[in-house]
N, C-alpha and C. Protein backbone atom coordinates (compact mmCIF):
# COMPACT_ATOMS: atom_id res chain seq x y z
N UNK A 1 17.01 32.11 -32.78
CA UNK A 1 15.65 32.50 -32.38
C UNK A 1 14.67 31.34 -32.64
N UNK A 2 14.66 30.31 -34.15
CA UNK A 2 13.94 29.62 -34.38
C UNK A 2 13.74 28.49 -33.50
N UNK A 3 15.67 28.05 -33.17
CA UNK A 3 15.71 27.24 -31.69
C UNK A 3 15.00 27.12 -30.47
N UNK A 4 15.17 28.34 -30.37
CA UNK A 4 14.59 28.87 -29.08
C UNK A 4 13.07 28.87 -28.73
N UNK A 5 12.04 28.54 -29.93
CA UNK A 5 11.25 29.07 -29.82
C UNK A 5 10.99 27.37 -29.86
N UNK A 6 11.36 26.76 -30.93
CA UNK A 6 11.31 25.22 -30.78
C UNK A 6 11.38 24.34 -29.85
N UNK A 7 12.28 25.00 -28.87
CA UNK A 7 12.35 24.29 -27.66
C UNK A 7 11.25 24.41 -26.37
N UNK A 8 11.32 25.90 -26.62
CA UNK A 8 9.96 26.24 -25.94
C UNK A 8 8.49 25.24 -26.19
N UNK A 9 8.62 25.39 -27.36
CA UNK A 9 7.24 24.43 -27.65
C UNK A 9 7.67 22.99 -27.97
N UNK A 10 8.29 22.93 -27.38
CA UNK A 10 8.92 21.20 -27.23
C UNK A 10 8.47 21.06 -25.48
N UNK A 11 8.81 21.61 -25.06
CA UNK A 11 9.05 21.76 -23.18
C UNK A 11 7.42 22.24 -22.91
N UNK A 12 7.00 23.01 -23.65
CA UNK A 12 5.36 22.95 -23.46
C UNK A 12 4.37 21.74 -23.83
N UNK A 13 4.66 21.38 -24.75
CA UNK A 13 4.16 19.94 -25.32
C UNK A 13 4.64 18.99 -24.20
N UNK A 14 5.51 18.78 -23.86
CA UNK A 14 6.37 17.72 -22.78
C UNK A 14 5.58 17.91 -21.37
N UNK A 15 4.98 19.36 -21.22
CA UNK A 15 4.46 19.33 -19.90
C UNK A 15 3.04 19.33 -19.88
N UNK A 16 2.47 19.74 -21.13
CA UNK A 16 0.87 19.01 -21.13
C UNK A 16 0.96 17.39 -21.18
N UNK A 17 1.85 17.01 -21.95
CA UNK A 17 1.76 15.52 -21.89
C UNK A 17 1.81 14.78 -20.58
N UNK A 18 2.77 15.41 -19.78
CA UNK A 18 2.82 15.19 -18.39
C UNK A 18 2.09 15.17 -17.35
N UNK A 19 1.40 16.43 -17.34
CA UNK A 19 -0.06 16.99 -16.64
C UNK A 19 -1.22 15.60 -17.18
N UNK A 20 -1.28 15.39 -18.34
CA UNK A 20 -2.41 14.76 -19.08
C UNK A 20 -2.23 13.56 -18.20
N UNK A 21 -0.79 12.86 -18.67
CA UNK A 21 -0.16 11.12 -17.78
C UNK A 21 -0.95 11.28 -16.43
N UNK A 22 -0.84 12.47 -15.60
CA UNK A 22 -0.53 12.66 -14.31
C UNK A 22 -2.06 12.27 -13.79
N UNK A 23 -3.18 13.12 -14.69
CA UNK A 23 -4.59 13.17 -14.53
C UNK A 23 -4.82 12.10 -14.43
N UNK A 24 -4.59 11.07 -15.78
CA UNK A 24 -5.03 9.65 -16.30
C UNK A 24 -4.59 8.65 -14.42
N UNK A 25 -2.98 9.17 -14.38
CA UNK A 25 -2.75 8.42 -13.07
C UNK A 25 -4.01 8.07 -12.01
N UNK A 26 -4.01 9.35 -11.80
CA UNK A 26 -4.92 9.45 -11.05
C UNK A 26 -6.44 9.34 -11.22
N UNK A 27 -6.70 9.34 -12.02
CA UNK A 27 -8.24 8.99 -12.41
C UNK A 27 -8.26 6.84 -12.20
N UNK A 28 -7.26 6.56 -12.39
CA UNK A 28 -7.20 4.85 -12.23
C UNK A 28 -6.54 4.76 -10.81
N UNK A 29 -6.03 5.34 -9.93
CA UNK A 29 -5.95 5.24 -8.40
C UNK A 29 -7.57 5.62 -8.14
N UNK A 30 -8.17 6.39 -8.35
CA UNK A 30 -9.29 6.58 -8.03
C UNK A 30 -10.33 5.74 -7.69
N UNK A 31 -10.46 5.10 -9.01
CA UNK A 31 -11.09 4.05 -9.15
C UNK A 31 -10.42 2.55 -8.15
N UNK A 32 -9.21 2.70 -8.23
CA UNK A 32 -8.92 1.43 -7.60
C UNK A 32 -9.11 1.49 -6.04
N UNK A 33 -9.33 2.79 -5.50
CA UNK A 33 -9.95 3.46 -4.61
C UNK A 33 -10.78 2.84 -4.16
N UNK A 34 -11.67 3.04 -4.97
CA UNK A 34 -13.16 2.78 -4.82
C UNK A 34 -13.10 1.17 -4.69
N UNK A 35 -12.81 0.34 -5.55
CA UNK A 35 -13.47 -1.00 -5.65
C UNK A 35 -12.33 -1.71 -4.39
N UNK A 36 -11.05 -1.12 -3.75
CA UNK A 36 -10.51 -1.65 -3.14
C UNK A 36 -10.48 -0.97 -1.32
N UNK A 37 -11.14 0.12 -1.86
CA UNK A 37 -11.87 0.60 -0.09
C UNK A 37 -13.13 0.75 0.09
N UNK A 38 -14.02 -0.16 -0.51
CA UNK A 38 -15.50 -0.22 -0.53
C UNK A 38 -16.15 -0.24 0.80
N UNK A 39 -17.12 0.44 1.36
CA UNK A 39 -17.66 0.58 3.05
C UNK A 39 -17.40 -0.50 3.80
N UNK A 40 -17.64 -2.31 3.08
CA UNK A 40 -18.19 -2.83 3.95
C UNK A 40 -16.70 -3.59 4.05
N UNK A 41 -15.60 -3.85 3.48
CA UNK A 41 -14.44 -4.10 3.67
C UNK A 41 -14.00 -5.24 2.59
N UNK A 42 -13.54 -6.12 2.71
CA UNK A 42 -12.37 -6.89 1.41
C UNK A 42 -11.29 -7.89 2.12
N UNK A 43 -11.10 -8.85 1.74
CA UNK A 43 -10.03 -9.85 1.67
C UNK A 43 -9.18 -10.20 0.59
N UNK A 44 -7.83 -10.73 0.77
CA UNK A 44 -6.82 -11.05 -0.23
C UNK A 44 -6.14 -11.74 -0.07
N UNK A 45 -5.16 -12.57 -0.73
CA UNK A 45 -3.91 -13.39 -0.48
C UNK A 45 -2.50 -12.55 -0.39
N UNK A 46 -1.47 -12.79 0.17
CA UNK A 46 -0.68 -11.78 -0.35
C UNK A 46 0.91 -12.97 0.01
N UNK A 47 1.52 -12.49 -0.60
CA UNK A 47 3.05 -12.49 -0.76
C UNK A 47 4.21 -11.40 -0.58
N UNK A 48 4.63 -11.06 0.38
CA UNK A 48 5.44 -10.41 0.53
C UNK A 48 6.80 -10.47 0.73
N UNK A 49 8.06 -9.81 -0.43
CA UNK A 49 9.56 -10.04 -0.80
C UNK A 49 10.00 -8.77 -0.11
N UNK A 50 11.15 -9.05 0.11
CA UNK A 50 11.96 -7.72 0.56
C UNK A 50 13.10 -8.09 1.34
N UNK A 51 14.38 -7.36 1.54
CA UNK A 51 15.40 -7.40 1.94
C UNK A 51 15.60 -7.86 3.54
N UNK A 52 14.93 -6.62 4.29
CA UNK A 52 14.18 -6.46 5.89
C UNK A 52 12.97 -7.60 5.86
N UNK A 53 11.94 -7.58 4.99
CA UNK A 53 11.15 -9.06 5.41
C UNK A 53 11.12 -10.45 4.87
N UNK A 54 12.47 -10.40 4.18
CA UNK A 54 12.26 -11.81 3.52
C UNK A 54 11.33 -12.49 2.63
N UNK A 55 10.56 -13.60 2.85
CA UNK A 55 9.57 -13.64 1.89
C UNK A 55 8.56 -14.40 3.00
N UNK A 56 7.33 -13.63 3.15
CA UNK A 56 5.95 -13.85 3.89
C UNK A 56 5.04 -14.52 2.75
N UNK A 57 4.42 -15.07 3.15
CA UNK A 57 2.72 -15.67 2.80
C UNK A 57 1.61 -15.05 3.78
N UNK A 58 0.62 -14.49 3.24
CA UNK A 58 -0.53 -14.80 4.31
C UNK A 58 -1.77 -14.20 3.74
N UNK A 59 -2.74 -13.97 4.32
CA UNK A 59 -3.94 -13.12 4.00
C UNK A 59 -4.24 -11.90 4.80
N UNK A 60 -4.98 -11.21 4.01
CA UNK A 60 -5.33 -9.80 4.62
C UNK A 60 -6.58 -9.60 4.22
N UNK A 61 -7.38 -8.90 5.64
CA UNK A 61 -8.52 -8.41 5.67
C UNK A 61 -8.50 -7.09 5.69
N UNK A 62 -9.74 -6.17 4.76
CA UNK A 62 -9.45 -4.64 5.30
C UNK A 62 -10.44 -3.98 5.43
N UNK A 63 -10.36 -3.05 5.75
CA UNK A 63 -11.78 -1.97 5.68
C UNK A 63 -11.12 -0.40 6.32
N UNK A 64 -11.28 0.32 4.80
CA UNK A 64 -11.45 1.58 4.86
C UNK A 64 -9.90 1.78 5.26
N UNK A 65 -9.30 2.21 6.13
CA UNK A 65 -7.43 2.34 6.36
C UNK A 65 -7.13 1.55 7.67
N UNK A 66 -7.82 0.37 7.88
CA UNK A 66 -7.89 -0.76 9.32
C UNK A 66 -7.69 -2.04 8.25
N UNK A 67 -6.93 -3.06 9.11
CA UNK A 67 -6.49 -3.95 8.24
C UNK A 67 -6.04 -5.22 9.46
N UNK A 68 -5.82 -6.37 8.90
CA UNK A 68 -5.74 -7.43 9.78
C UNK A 68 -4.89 -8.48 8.68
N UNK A 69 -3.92 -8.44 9.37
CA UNK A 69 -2.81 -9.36 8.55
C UNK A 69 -2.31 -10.90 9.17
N UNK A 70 -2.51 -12.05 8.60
CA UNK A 70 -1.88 -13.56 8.80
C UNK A 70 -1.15 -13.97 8.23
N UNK A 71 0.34 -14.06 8.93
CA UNK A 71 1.46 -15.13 8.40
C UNK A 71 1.35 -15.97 9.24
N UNK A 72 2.28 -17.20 8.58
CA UNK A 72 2.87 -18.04 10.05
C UNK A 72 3.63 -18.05 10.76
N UNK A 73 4.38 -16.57 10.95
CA UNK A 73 4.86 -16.32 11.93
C UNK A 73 4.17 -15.28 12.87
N UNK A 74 3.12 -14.70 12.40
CA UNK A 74 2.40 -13.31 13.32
C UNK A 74 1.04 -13.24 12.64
N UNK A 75 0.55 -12.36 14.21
CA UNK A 75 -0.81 -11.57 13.22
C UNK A 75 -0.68 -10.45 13.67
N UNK A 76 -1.01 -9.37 12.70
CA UNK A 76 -1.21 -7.91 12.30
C UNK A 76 -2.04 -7.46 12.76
N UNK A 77 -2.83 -6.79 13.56
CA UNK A 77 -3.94 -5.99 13.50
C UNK A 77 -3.58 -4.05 13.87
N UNK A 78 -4.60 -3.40 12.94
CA UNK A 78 -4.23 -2.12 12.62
C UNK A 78 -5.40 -1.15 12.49
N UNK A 79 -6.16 -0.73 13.67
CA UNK A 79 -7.57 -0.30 13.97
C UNK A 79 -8.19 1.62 13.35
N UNK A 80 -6.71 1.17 12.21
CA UNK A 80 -6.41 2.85 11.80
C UNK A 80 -5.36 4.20 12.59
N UNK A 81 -4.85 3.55 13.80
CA UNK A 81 -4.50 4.29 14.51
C UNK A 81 -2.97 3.54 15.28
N UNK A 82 -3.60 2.92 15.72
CA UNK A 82 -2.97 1.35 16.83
C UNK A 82 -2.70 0.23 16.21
N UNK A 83 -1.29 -0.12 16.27
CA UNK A 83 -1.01 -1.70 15.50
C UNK A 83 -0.32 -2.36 16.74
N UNK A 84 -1.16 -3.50 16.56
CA UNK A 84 -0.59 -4.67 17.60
C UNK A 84 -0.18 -5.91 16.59
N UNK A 85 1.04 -6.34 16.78
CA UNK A 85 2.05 -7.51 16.39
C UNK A 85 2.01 -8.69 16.93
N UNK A 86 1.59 -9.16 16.87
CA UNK A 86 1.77 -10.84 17.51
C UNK A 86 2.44 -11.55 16.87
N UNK A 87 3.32 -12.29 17.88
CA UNK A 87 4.74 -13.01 17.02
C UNK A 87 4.43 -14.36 17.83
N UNK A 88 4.45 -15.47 17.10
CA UNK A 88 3.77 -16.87 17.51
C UNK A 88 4.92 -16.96 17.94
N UNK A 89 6.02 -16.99 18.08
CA UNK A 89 7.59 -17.83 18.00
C UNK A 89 7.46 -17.92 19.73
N UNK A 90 7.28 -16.26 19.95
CA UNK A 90 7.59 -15.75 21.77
C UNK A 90 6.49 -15.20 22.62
N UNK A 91 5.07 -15.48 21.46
CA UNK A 91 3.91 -15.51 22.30
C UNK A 91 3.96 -13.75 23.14
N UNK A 92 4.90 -12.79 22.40
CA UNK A 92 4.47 -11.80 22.57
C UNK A 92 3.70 -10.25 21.23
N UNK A 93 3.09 -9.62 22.15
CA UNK A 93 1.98 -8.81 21.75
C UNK A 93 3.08 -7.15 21.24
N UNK A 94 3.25 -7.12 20.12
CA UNK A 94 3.50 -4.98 20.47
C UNK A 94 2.81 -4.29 19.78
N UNK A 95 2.79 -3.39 20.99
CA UNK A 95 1.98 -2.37 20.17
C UNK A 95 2.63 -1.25 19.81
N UNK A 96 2.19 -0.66 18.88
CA UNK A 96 3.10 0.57 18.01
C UNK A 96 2.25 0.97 17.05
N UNK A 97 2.92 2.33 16.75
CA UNK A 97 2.18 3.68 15.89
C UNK A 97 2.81 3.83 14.86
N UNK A 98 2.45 2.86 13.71
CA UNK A 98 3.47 2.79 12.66
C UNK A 98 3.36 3.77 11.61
N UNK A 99 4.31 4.05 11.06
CA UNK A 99 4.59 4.83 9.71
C UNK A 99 3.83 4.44 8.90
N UNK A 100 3.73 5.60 7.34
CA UNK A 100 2.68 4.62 6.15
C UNK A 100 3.94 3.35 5.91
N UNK A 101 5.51 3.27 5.87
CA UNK A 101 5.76 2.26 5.19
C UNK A 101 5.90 0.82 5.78
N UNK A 102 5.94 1.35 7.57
CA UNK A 102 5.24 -0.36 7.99
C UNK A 102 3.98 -0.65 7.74
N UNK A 103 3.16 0.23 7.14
CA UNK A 103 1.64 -0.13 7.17
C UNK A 103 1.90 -0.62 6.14
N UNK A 104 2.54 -0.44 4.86
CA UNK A 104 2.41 -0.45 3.75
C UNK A 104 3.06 -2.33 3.42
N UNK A 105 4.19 -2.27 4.41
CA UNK A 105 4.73 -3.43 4.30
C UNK A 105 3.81 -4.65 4.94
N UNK A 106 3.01 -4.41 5.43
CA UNK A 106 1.92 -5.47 5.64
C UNK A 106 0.82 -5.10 5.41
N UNK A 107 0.29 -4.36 4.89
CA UNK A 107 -0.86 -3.82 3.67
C UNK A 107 -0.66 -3.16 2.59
N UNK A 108 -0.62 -3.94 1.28
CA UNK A 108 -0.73 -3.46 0.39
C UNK A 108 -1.42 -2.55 -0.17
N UNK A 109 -2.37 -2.48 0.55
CA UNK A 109 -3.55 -0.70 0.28
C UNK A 109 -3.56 0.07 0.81
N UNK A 110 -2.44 0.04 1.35
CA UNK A 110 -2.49 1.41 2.31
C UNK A 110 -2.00 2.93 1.14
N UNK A 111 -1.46 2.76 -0.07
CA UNK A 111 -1.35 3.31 -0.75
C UNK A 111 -3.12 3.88 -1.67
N UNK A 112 -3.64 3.41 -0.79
CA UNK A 112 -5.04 3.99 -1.68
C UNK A 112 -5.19 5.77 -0.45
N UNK A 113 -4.95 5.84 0.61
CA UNK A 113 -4.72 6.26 1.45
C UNK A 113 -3.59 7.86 1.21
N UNK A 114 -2.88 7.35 0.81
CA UNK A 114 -1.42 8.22 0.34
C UNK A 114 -0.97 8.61 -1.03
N UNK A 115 -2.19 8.53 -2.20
CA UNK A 115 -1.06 8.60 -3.29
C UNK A 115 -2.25 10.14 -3.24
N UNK A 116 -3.29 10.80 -3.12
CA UNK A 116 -3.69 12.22 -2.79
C UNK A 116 -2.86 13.12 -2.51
N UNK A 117 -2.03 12.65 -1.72
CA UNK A 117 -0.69 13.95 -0.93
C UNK A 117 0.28 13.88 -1.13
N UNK A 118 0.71 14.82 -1.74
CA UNK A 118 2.36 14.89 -1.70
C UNK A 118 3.32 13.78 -2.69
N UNK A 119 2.13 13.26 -3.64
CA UNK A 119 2.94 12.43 -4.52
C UNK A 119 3.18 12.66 -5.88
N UNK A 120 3.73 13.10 -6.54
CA UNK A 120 3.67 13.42 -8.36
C UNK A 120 3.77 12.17 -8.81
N UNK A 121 2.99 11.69 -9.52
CA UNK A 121 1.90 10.42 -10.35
C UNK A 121 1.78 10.71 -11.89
N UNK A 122 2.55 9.19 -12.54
CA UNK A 122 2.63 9.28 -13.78
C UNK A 122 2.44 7.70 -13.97
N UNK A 123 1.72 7.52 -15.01
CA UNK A 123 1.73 6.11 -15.22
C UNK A 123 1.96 5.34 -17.04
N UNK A 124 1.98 4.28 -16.87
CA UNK A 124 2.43 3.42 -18.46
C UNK A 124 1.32 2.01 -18.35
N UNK A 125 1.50 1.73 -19.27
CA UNK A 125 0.57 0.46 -19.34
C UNK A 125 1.71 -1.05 -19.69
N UNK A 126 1.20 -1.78 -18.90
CA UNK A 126 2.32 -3.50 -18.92
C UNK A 126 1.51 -4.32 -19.42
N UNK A 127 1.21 -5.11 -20.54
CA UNK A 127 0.92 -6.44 -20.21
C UNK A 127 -0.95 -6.39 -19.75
N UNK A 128 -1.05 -5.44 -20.62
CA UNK A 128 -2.76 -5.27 -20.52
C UNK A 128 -3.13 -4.27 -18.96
N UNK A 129 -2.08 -4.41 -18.19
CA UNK A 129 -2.33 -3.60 -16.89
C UNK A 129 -1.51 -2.29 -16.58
N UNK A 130 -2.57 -1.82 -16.16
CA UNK A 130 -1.28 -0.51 -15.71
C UNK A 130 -0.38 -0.24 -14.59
N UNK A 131 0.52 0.33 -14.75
CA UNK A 131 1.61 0.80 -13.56
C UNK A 131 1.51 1.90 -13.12
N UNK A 132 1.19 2.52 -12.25
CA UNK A 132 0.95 3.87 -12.10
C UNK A 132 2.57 4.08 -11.03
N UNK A 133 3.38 4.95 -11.26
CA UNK A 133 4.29 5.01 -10.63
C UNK A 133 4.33 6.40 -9.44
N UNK A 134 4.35 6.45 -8.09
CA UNK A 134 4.38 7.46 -7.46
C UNK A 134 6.09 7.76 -6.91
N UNK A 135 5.89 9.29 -6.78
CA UNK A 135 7.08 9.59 -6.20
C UNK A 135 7.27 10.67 -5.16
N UNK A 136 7.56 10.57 -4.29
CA UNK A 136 7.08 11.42 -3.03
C UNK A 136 7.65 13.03 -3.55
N UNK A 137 7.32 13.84 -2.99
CA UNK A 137 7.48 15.30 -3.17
C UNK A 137 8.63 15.73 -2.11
N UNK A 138 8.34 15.16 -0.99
CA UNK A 138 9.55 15.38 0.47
C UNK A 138 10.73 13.92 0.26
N UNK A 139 11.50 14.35 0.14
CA UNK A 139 12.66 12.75 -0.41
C UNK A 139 12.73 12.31 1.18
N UNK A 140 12.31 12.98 2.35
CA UNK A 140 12.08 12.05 3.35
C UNK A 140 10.78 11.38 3.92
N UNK A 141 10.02 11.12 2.96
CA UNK A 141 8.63 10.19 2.95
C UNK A 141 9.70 9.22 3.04
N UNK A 142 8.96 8.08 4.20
CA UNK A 142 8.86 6.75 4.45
C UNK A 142 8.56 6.14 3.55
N UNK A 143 7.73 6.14 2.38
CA UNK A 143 7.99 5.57 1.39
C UNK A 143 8.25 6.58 0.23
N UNK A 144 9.39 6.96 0.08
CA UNK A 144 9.72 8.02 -0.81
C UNK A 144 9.15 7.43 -2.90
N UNK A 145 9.20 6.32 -3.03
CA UNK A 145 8.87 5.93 -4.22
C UNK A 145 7.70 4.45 -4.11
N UNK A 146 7.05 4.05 -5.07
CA UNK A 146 6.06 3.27 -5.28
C UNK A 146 5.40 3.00 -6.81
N UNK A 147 5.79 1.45 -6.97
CA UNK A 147 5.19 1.42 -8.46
C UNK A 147 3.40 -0.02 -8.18
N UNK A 148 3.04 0.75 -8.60
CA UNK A 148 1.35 -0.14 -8.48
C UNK A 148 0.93 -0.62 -9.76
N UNK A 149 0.62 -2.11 -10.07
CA UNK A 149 0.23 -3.00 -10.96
C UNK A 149 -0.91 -3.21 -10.56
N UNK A 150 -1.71 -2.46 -11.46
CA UNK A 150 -3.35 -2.62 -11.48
C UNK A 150 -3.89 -3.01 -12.81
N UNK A 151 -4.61 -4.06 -12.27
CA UNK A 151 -5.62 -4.19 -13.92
C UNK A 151 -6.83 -3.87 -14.38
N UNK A 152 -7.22 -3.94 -15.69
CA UNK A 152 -8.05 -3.43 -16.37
C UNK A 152 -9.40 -3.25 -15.05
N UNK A 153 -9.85 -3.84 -14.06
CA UNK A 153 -10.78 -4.57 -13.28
C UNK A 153 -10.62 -2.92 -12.03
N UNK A 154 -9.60 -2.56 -12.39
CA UNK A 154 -9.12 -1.73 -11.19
C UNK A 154 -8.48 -2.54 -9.79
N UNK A 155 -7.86 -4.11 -9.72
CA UNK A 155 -7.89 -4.58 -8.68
C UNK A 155 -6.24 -4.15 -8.89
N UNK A 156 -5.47 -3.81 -7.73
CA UNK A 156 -3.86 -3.87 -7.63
C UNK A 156 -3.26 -5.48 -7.56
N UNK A 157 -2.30 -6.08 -8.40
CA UNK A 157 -2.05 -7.17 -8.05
C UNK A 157 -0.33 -6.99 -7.83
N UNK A 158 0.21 -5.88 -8.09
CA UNK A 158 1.77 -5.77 -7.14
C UNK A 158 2.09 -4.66 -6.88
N UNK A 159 2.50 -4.57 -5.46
CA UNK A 159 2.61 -3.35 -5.12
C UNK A 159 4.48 -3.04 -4.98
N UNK A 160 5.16 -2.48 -5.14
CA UNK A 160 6.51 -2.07 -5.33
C UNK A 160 7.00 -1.16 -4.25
N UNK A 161 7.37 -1.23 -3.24
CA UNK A 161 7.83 0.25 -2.42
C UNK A 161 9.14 0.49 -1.97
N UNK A 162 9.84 1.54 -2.23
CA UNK A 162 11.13 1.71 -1.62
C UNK A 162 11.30 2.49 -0.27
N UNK A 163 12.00 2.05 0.40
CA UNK A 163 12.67 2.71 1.74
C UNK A 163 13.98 3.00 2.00
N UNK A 164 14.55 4.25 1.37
CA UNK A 164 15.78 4.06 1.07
C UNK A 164 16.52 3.50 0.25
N UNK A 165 17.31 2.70 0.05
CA UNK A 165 18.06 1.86 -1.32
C UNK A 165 17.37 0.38 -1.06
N UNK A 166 16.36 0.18 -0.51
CA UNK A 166 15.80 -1.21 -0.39
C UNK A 166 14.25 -1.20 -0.88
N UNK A 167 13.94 -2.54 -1.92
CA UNK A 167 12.54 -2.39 -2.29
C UNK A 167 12.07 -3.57 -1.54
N UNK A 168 10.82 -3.72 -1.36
CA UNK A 168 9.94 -4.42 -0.81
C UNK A 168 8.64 -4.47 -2.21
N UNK A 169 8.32 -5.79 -2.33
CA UNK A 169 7.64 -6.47 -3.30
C UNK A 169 6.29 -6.98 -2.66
N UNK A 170 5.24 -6.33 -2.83
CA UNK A 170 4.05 -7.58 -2.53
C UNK A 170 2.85 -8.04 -3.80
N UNK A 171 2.90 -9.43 -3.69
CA UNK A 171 1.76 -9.67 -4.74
C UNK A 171 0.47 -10.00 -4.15
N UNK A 172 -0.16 -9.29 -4.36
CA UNK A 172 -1.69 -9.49 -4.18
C UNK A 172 -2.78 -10.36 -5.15
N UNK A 173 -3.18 -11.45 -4.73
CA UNK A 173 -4.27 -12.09 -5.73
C UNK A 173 -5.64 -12.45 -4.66
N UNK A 174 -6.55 -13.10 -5.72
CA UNK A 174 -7.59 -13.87 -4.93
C UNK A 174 -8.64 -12.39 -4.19
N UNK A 175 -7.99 -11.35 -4.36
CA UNK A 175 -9.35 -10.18 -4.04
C UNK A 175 -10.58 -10.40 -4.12
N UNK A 176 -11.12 -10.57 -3.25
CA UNK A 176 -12.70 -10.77 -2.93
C UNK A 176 -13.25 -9.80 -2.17
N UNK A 177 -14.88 -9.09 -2.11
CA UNK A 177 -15.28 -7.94 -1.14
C UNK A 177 -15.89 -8.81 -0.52
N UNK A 178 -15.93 -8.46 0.60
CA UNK A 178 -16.22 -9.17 2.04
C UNK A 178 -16.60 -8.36 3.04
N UNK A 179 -17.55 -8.64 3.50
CA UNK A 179 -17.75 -7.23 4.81
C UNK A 179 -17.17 -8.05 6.22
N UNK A 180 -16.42 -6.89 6.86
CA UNK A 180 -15.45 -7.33 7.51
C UNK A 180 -16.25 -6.05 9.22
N UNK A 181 -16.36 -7.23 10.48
CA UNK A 181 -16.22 -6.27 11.19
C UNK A 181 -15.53 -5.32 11.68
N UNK A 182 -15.82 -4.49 12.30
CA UNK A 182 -14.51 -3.37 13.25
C UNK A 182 -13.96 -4.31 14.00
N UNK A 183 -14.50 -5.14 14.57
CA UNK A 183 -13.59 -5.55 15.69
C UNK A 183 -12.17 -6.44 15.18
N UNK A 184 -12.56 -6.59 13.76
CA UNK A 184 -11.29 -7.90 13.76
C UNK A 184 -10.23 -6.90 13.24
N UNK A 185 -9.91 -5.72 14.07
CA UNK A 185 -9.01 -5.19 13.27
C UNK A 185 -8.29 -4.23 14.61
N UNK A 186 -8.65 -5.18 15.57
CA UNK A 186 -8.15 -4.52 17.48
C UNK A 186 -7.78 -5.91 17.49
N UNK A 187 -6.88 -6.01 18.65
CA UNK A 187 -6.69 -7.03 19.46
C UNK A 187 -7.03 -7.33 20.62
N UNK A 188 -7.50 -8.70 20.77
CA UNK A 188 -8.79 -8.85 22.14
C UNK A 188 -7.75 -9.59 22.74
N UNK A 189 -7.01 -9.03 24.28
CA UNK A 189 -6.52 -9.61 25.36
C UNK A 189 -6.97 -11.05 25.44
N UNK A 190 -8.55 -11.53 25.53
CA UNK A 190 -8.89 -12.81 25.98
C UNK A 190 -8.61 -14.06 24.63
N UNK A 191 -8.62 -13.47 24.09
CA UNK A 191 -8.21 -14.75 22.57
C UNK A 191 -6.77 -15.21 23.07
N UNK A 192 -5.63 -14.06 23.72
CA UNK A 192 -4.26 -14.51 24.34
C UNK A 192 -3.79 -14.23 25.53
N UNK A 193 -4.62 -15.29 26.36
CA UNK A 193 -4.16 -14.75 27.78
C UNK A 193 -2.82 -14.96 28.55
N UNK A 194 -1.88 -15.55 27.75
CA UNK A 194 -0.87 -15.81 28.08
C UNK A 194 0.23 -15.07 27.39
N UNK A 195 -0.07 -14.25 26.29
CA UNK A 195 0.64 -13.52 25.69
C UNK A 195 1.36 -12.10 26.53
N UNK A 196 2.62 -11.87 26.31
CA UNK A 196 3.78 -11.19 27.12
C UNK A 196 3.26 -9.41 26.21
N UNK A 197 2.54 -8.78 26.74
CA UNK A 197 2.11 -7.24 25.78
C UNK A 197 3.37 -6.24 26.14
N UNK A 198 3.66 -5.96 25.08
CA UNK A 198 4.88 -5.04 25.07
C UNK A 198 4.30 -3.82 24.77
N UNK A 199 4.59 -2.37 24.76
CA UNK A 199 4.40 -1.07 24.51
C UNK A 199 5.18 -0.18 23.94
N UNK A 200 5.45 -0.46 22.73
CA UNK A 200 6.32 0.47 21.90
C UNK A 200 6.00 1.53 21.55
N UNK A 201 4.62 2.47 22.18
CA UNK A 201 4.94 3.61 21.69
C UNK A 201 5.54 4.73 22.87
């Protein structure tokens, strides 16, 4: 009986502690929310590792869940809805209606967006910064898991995402707020008039 009752209040203690982690999680996504989807928009450096993308360089512009991505092999643009690809190699254009984890794989904030729904959120502290770790609720989320390195500042500087048995790595530095127009986040036909537009959706 004494067992029993011990365990009970072992497994109750274990799940306020949990609930408590879960709050804290989220009270520092919140915030990183805020200073990293500010009205007028934001720029960054980024680095991106992964199995499927190899290893990218480039910068990213954003505003609000629209984003505009530069490597030297492509540019990104993502108007919240509509993503067009430009691939320098073949000078062609696609367009496509991507998932959160292609968004995610060329925007690192798109997780400011997604960790509200459907994610159970617990976090630890690294190295003066925190990790807030998400884990999807449906094991068929596109990005079913996600670990976020944010610091004291609230800025994210690595974002972690899995797709299946494969992770994808991006480091984010150099965050600056920047007001960014709407338009640089469509693609304007006349900037590539020679470009081949494909239609993937």
């Amino acid at each position: 009986m004494k067992k029993t009752l011990l365990l009970n209040m072992l497994l109750l203690f274990c799940m306020g502690v949990f609930a408590q982690n879960s709050q804290q999680a989220m009270k520092v996504l919140n915030k990183t929310a805020a200073v990293v989807g500010r009205k007028g928009g934001a720029q960054a450096d980024f680095t991106v590792s992964g199995k499927k993308t190899g290893t990218q360089t480039g910068t990213i512009a954003i505003k609000g869940n629209m984003f505009q991505a530069r490597t030297k092999k492509a540019i990104i643009w993502y108007n919240g809805k509509t993503q067009w690809s430009y691939l320098k190699m073949t000078n062609e254009v696609n367009i496509s209606t991507p998932n959160e984890a292609k968004r995610m794989s060329m925007n690192p904030y798109t997780f400011i967006s997604m960790y509200k729904n459907g994610y159970n959120l617990s976090m630890t502290t690294k190295g003066g910064n925190y990790v807030v770790h998400m884990v999807a609720q449906n094991k068929k989320r596109s990005v079913p898991e996600a670990y976020i390195t944010i610091s004291k500042s609230y800025k994210p500087s690595v974002v972690r995402m899995r797709q299946g048995n494969d992770w994808t790595t991006i480091y984010v530095n150099n965050f600056v707020a920047k007001n960014q127009p709407n338009s640089k986040f469509s693609f304007n036909a006349k900037d590539f008039p020679k470009a081949d537009v494909i239609d993937l959706r």
